[in-house]
C-alpha atoms as a PDB file:
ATOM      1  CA  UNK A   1      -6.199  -5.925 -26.091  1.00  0.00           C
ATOM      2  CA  UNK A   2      -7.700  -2.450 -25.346  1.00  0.00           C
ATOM      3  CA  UNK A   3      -6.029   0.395 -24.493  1.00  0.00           C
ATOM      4  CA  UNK A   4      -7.920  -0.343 -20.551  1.00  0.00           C
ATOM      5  CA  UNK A   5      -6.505  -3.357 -20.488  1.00  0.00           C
ATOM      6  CA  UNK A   6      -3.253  -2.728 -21.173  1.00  0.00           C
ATOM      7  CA  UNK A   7      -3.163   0.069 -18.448  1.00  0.00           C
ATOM      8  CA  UNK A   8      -4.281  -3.112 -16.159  1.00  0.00           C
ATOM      9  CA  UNK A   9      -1.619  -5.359 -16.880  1.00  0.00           C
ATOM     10  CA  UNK A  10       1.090  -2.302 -16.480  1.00  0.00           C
ATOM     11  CA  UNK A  11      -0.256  -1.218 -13.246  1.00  0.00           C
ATOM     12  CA  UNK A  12      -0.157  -5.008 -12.446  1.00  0.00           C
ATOM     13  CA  UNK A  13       3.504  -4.793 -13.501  1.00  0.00           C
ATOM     14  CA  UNK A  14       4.625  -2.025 -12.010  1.00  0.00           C
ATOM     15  CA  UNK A  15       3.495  -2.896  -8.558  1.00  0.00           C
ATOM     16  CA  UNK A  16       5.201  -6.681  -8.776  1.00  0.00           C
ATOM     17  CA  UNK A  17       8.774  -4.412 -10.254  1.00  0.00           C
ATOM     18  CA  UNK A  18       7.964  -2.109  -7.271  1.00  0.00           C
ATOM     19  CA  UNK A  19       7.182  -4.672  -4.158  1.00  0.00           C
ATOM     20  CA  UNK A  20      10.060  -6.721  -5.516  1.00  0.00           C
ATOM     21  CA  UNK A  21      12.646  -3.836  -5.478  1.00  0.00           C
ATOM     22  CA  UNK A  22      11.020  -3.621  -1.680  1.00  0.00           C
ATOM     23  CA  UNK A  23      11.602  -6.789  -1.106  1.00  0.00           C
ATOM     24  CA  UNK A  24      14.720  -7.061  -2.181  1.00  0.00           C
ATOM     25  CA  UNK A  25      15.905  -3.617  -0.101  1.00  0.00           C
ATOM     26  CA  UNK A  26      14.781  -5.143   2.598  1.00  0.00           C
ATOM     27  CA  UNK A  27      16.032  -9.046   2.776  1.00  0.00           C
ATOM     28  CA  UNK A  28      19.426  -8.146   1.462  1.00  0.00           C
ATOM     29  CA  UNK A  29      19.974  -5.030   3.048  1.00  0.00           C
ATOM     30  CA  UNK A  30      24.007  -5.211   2.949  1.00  0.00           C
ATOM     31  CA  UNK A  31      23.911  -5.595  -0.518  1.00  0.00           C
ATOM     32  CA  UNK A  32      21.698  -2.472  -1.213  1.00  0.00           C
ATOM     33  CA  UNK A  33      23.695  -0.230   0.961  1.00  0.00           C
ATOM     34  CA  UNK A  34      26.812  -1.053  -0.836  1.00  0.00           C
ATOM     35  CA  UNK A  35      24.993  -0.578  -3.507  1.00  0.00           C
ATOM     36  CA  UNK A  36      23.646   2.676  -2.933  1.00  0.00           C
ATOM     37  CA  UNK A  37      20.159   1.638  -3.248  1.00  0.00           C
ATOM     38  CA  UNK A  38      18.666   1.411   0.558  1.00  0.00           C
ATOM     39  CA  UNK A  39      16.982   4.572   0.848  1.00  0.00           C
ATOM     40  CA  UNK A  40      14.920   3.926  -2.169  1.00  0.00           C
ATOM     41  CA  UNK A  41      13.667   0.686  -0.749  1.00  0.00           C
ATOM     42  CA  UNK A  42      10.764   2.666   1.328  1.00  0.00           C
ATOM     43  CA  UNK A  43       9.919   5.188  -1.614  1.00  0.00           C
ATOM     44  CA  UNK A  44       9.457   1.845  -3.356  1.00  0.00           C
ATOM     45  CA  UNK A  45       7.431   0.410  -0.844  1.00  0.00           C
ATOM     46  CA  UNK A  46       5.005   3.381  -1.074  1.00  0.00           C
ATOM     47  CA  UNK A  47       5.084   3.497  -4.688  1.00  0.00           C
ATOM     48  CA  UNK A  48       3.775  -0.019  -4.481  1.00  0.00           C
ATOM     49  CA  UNK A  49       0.820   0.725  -2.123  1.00  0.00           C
ATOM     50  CA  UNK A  50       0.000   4.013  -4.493  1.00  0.00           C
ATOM     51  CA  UNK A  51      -0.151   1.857  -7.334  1.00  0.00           C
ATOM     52  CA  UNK A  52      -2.365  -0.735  -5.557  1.00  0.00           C
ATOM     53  CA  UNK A  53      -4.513   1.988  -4.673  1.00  0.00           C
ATOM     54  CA  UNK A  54      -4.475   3.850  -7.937  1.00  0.00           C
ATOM     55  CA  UNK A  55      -5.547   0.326  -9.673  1.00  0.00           C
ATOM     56  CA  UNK A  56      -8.604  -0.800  -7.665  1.00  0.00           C
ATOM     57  CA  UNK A  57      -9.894   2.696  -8.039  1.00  0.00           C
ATOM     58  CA  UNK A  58      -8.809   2.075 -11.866  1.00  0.00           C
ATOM     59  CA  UNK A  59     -10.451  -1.106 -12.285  1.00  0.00           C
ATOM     60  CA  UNK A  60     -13.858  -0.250 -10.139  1.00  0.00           C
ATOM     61  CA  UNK A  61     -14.606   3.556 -11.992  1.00  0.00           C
ATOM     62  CA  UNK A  62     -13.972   1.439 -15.427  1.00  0.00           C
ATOM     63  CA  UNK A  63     -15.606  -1.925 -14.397  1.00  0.00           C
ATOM     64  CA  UNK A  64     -18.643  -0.563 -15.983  1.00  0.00           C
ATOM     65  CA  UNK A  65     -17.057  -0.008 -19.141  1.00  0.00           C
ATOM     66  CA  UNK A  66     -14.269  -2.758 -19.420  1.00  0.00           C
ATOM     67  CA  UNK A  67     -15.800  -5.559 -21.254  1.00  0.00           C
ATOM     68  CA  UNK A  68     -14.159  -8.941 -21.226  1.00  0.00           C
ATOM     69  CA  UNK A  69     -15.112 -10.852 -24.041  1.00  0.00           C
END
């Protein structure tokens, strides 16, 4: 696996880890204020639609150069 690939996957990754914590801010918001965690749930959420961002730019500037063999 190239390095390009690998940044794919861990963009890929980081936005699921992201929308999740989202997600999970949001359906069990009791739980996350107790917990301290229920301001972070919107930072998430934007962190999310950066990353989405960040990787379709990623993947179209490199589609020229990404090979998949």
């Amino acid at each position: 696996m190239s390095l390009k690939h690998f940044h794919i996957v861990f963009i890929v990754f980081a936005v699921l880890c992201d929308g999740g914590f989202f997600l999970w801010t949001h359906l069990e918001r009791e739980q996350a204020e107790r917990m301290g965690a229920a301001g972070l749930g919107m930072f998430s959420g934007w962190i999310a639609i950066g990353l989405i961002a960040y990787g379709l730019w990623y993947v179209f500037k490199k589609c020229k150069s990404i090979h998949v063999t």
